[in-house]
N, C-alpha and C. Protein backbone atom coordinates (compact mmCIF):
# COMPACT_ATOMS: atom_id res chain seq x y z
N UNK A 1 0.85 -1.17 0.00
CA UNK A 1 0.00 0.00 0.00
C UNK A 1 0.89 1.23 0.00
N UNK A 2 0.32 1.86 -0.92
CA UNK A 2 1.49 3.39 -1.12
C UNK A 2 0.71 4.23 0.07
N UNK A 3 1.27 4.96 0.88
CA UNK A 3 0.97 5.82 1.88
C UNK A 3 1.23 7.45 1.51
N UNK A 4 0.77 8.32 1.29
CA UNK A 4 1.12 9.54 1.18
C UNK A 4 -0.13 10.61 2.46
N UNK A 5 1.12 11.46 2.94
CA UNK A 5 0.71 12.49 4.35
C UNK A 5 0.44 13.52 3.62
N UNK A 6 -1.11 13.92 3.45
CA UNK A 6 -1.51 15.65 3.27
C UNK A 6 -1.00 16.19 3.90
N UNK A 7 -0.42 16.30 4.75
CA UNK A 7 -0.24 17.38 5.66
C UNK A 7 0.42 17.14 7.12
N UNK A 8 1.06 18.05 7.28
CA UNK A 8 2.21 18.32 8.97
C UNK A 8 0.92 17.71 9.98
N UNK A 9 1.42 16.84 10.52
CA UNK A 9 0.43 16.77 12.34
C UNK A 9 0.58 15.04 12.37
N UNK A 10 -0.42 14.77 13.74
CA UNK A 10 -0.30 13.33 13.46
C UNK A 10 -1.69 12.89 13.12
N UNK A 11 -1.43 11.71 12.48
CA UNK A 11 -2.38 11.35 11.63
C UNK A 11 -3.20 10.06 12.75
N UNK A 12 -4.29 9.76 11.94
CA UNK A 12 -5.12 8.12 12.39
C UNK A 12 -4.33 7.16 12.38
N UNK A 13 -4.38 6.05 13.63
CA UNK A 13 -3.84 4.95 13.43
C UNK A 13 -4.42 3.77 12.50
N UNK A 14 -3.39 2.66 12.03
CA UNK A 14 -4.10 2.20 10.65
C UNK A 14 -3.16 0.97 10.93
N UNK A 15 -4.27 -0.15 10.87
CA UNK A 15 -3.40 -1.67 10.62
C UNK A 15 -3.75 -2.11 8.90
N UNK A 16 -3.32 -3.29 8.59
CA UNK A 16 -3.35 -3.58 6.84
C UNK A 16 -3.22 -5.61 7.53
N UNK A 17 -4.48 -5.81 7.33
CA UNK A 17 -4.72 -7.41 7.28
C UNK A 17 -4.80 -7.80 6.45
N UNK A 18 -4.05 -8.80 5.88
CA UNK A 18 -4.13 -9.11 4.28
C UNK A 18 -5.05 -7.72 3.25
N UNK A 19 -6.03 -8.21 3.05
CA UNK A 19 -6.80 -6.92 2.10
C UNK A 19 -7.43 -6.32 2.84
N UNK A 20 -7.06 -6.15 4.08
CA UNK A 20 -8.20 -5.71 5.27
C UNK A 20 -7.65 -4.38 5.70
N UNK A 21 -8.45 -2.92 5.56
CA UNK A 21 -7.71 -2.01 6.74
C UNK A 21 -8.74 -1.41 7.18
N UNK A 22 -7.97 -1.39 8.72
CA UNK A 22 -8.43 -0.96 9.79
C UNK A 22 -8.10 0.85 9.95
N UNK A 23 -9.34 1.31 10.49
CA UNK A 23 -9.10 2.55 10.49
C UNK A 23 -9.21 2.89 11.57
N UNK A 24 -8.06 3.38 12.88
CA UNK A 24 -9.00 3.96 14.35
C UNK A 24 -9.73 3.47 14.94
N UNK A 25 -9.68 1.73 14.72
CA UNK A 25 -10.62 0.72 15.17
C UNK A 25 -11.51 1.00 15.33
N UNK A 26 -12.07 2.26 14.28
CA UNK A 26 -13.89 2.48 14.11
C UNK A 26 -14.20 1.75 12.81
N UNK A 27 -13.61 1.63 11.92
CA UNK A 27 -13.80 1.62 10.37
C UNK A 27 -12.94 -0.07 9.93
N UNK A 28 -13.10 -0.84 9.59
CA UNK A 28 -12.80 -1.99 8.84
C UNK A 28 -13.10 -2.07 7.73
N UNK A 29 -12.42 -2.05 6.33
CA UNK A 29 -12.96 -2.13 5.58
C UNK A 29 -12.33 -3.32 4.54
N UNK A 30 -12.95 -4.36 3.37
CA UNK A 30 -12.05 -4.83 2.64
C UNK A 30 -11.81 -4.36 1.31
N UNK A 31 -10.99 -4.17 1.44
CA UNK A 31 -10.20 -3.32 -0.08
C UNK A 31 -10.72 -3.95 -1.07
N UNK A 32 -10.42 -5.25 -0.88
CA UNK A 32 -10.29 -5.59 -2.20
C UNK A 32 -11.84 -6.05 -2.76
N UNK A 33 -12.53 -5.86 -2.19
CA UNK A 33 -14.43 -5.33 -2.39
C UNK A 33 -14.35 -4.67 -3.09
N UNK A 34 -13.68 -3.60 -2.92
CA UNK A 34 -13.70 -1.91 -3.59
C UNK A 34 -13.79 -2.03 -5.06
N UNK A 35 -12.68 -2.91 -5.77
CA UNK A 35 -12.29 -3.07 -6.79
C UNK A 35 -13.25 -3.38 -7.88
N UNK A 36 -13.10 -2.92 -8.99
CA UNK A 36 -14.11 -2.68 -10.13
C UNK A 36 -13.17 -2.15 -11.19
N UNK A 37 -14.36 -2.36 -12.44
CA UNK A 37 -13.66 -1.92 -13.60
C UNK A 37 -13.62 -0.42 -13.88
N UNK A 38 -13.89 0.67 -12.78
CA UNK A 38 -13.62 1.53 -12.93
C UNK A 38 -12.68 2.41 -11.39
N UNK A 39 -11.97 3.38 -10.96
CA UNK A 39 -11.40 3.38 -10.00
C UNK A 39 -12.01 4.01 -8.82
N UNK A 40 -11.97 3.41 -8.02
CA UNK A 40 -12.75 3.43 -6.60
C UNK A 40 -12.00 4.51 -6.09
N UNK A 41 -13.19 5.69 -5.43
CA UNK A 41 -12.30 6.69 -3.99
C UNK A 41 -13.09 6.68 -2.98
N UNK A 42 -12.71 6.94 -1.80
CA UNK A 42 -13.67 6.62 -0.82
C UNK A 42 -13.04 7.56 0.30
N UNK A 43 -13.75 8.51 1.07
CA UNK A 43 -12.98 9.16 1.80
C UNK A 43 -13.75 9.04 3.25
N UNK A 44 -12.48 8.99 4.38
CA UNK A 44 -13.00 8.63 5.71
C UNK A 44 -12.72 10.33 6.39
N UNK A 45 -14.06 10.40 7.14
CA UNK A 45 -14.12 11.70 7.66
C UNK A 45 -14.49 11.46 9.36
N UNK A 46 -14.20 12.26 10.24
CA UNK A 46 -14.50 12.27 11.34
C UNK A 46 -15.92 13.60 11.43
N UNK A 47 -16.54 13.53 12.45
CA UNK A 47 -17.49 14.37 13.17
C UNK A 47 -16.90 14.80 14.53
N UNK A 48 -16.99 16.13 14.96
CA UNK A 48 -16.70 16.99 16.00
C UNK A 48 -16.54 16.15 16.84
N UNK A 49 -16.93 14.77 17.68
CA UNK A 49 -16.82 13.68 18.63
C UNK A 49 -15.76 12.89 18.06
N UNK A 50 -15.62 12.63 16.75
CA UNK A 50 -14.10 11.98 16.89
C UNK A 50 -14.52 10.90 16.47
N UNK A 51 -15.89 10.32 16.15
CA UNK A 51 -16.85 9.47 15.09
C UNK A 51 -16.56 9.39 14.19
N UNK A 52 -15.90 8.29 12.91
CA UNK A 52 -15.07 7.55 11.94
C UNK A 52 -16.38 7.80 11.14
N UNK A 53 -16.63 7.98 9.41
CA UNK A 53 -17.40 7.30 8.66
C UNK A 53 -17.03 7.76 7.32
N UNK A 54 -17.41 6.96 6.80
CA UNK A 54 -17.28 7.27 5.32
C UNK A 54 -18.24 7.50 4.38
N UNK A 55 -17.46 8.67 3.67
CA UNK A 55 -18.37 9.78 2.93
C UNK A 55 -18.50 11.24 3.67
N UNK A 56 -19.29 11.97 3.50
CA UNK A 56 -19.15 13.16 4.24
C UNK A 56 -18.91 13.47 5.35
N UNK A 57 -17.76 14.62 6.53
CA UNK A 57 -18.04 14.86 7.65
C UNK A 57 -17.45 15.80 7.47
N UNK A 58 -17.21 16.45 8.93
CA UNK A 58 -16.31 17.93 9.34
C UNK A 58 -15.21 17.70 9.03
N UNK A 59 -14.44 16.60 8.96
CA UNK A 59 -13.30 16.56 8.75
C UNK A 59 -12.62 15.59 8.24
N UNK A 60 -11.51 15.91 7.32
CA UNK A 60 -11.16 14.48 6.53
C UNK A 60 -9.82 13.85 7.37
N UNK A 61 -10.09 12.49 7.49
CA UNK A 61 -8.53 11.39 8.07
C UNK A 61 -8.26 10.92 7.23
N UNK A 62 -8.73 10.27 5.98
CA UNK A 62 -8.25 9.72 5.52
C UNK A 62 -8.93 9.35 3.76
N UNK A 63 -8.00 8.79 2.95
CA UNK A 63 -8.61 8.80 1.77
C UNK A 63 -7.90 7.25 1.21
N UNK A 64 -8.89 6.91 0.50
CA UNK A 64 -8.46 5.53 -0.26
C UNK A 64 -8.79 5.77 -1.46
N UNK A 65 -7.45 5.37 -2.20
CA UNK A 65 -7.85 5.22 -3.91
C UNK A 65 -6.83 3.79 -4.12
N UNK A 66 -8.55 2.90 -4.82
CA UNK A 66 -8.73 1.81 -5.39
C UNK A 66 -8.45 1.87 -7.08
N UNK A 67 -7.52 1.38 -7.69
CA UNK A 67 -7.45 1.71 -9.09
C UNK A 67 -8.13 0.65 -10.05
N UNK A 68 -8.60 1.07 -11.05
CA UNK A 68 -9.66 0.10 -11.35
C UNK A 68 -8.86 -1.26 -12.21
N UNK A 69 -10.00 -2.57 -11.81
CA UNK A 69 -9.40 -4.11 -12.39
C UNK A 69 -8.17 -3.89 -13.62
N UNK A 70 -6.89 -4.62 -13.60
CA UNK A 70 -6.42 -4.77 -14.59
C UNK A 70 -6.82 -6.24 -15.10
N UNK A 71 -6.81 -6.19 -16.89
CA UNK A 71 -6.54 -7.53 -16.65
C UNK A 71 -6.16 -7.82 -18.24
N UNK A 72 -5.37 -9.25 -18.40
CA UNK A 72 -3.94 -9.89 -19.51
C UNK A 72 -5.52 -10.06 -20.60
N UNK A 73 -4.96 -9.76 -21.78
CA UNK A 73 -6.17 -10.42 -23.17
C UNK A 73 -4.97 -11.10 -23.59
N UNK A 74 -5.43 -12.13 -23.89
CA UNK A 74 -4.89 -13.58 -24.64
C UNK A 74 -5.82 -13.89 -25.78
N UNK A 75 -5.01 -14.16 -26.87
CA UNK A 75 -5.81 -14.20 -28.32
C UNK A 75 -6.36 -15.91 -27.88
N UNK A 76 -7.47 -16.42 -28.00
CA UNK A 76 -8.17 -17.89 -28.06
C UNK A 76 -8.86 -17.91 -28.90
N UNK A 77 -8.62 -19.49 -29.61
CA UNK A 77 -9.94 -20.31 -30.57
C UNK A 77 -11.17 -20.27 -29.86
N UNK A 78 -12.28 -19.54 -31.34
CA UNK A 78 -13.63 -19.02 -30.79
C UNK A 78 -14.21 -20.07 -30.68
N UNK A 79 -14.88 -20.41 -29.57
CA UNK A 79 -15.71 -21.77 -29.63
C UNK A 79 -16.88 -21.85 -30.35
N UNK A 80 -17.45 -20.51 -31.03
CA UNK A 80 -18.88 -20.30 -31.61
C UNK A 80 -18.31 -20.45 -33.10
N UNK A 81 -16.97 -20.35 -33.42
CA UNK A 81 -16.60 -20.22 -34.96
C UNK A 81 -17.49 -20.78 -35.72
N UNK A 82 -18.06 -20.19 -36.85
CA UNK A 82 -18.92 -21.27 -37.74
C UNK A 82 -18.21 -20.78 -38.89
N UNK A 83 -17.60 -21.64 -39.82
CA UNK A 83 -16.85 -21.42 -40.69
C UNK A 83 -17.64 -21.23 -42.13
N UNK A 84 -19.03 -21.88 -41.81
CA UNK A 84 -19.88 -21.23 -43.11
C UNK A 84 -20.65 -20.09 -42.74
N UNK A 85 -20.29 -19.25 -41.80
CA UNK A 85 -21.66 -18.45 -41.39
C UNK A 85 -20.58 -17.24 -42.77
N UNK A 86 -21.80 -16.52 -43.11
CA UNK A 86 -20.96 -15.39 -43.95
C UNK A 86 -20.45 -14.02 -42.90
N UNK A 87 -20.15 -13.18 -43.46
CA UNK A 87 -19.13 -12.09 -42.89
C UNK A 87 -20.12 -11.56 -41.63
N UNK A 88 -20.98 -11.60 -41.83
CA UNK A 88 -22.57 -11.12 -41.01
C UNK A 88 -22.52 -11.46 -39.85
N UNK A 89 -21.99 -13.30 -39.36
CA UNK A 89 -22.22 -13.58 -38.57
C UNK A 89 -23.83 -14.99 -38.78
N UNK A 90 -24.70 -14.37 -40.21
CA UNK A 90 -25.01 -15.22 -40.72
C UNK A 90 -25.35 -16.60 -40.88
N UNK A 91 -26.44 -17.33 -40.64
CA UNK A 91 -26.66 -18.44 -41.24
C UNK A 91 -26.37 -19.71 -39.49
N UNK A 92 -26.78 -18.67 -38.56
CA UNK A 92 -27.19 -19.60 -37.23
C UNK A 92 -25.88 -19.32 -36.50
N UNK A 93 -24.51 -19.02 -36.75
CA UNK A 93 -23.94 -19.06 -36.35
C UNK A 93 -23.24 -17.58 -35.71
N UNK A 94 -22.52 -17.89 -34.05
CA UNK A 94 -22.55 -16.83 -33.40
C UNK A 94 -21.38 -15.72 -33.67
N UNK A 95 -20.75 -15.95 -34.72
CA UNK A 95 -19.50 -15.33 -34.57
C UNK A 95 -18.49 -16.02 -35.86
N UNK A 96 -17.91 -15.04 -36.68
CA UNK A 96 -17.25 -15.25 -37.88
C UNK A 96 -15.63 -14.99 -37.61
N UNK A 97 -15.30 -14.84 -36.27
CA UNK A 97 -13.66 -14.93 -36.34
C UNK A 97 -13.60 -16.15 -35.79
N UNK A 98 -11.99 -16.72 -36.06
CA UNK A 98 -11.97 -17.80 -36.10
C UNK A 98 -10.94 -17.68 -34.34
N UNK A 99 -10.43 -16.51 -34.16
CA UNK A 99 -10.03 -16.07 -32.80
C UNK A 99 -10.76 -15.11 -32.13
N UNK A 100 -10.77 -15.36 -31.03
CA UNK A 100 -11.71 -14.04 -29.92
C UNK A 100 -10.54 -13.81 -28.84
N UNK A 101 -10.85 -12.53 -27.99
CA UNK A 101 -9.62 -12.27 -27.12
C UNK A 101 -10.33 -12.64 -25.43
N UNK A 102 -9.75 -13.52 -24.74
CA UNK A 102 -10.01 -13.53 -23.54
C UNK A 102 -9.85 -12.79 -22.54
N UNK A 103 -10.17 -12.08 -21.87
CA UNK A 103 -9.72 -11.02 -20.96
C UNK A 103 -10.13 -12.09 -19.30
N UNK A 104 -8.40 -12.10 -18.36
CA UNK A 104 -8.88 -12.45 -17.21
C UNK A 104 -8.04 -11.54 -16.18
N UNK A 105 -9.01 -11.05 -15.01
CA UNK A 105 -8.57 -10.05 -14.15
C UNK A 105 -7.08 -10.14 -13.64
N UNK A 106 -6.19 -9.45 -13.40
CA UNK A 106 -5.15 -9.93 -12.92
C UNK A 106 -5.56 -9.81 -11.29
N UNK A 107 -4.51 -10.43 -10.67
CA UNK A 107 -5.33 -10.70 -9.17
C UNK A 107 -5.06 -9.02 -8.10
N UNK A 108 -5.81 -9.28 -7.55
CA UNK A 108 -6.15 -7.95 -6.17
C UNK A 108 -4.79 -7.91 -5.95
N UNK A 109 -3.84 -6.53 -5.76
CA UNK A 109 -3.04 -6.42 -4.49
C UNK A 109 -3.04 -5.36 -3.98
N UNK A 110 -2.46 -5.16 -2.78
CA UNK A 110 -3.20 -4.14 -1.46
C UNK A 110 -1.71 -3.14 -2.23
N UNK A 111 -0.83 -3.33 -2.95
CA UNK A 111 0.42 -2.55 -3.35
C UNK A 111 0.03 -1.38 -4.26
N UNK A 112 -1.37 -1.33 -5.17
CA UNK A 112 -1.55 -0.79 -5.73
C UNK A 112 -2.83 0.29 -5.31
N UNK A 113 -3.45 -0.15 -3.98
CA UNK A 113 -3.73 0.88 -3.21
C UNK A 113 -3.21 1.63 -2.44
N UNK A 114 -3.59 3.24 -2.68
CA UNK A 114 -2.98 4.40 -2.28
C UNK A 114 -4.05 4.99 -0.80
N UNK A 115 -3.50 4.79 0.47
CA UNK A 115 -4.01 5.73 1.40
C UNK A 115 -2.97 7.08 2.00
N UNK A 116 -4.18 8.52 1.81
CA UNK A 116 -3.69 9.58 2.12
C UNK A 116 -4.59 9.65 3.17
N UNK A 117 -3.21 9.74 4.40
CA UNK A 117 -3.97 10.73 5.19
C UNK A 117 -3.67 11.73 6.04
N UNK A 118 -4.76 12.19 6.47
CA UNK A 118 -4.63 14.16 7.18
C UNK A 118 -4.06 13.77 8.91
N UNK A 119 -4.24 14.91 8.42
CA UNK A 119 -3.68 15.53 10.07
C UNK A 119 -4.68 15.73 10.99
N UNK A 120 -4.98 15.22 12.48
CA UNK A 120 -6.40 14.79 12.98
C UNK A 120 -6.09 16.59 13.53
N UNK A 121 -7.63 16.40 13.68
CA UNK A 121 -8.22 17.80 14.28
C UNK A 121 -7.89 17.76 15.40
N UNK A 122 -6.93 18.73 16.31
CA UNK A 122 -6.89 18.89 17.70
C UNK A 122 -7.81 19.04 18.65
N UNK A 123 -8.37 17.66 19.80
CA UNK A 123 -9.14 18.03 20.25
C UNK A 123 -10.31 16.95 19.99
N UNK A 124 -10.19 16.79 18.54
CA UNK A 124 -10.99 15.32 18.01
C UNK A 124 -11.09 14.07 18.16
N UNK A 125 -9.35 14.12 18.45
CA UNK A 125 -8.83 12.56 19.07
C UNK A 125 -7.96 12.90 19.95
């Protein structure tokens, strides 16, 4: 996990369980949930009491950016090939290349998630 500090002060405490992080032992979350084909942000905010949640508050601790699924295309024999269908696709059959490209996710790692975080509000914690 790449770590980057907004800012001078001290920050929230933070454990990393396999895909698991812990936020201020208010917040647990699993990362690798997050993940999708487009890139996940999610920001953890406190309330004047010092109350963890995510999405809006008075104040920001912390931020997660999830970058969206990669994943390897490998050229494969089309299993629908119909070698008489015409250029169309034509004549019952699903598909006129004789290769299609497989796309499979490459796997989750917690290395390519980025948490930033702030400087706690004096007084908050």
């Amino acid at each position: 996990m790449k770590i980057i500090s907004a800012n001078e002060g001290p920050k929230i405490p933070y454990t990393v369980m396999g895909n698991w992080l812990n936020i201020g032992d208010q917040i647990m979350l699993n990362i690798e949930k997050m993940e999708s084909d487009r890139p996940e942000h999610r920001d953890i905010t406190a309330d004047a009491f010092g109350n963890l949640q995510t999405g809006e508050g008075l104040y920001y601790v912390a931020q997660i950016d999830v970058p969206a699924c990669q994943y390897t295309e490998t050229e494969v024999d089309n299993p629908d090939y119909d070698p008489d269908a015409d250029e169309n696709g034509e004549s019952g059959g699903t598909g006129n290349s004789k290769k299609i490209v497989k796309r499979d996710p490459v796997p989750f790692s917690m290395e390519n998630v980025t948490l930033t975080l702030y400087a706690l509000k004096e007084g908050v914690f």
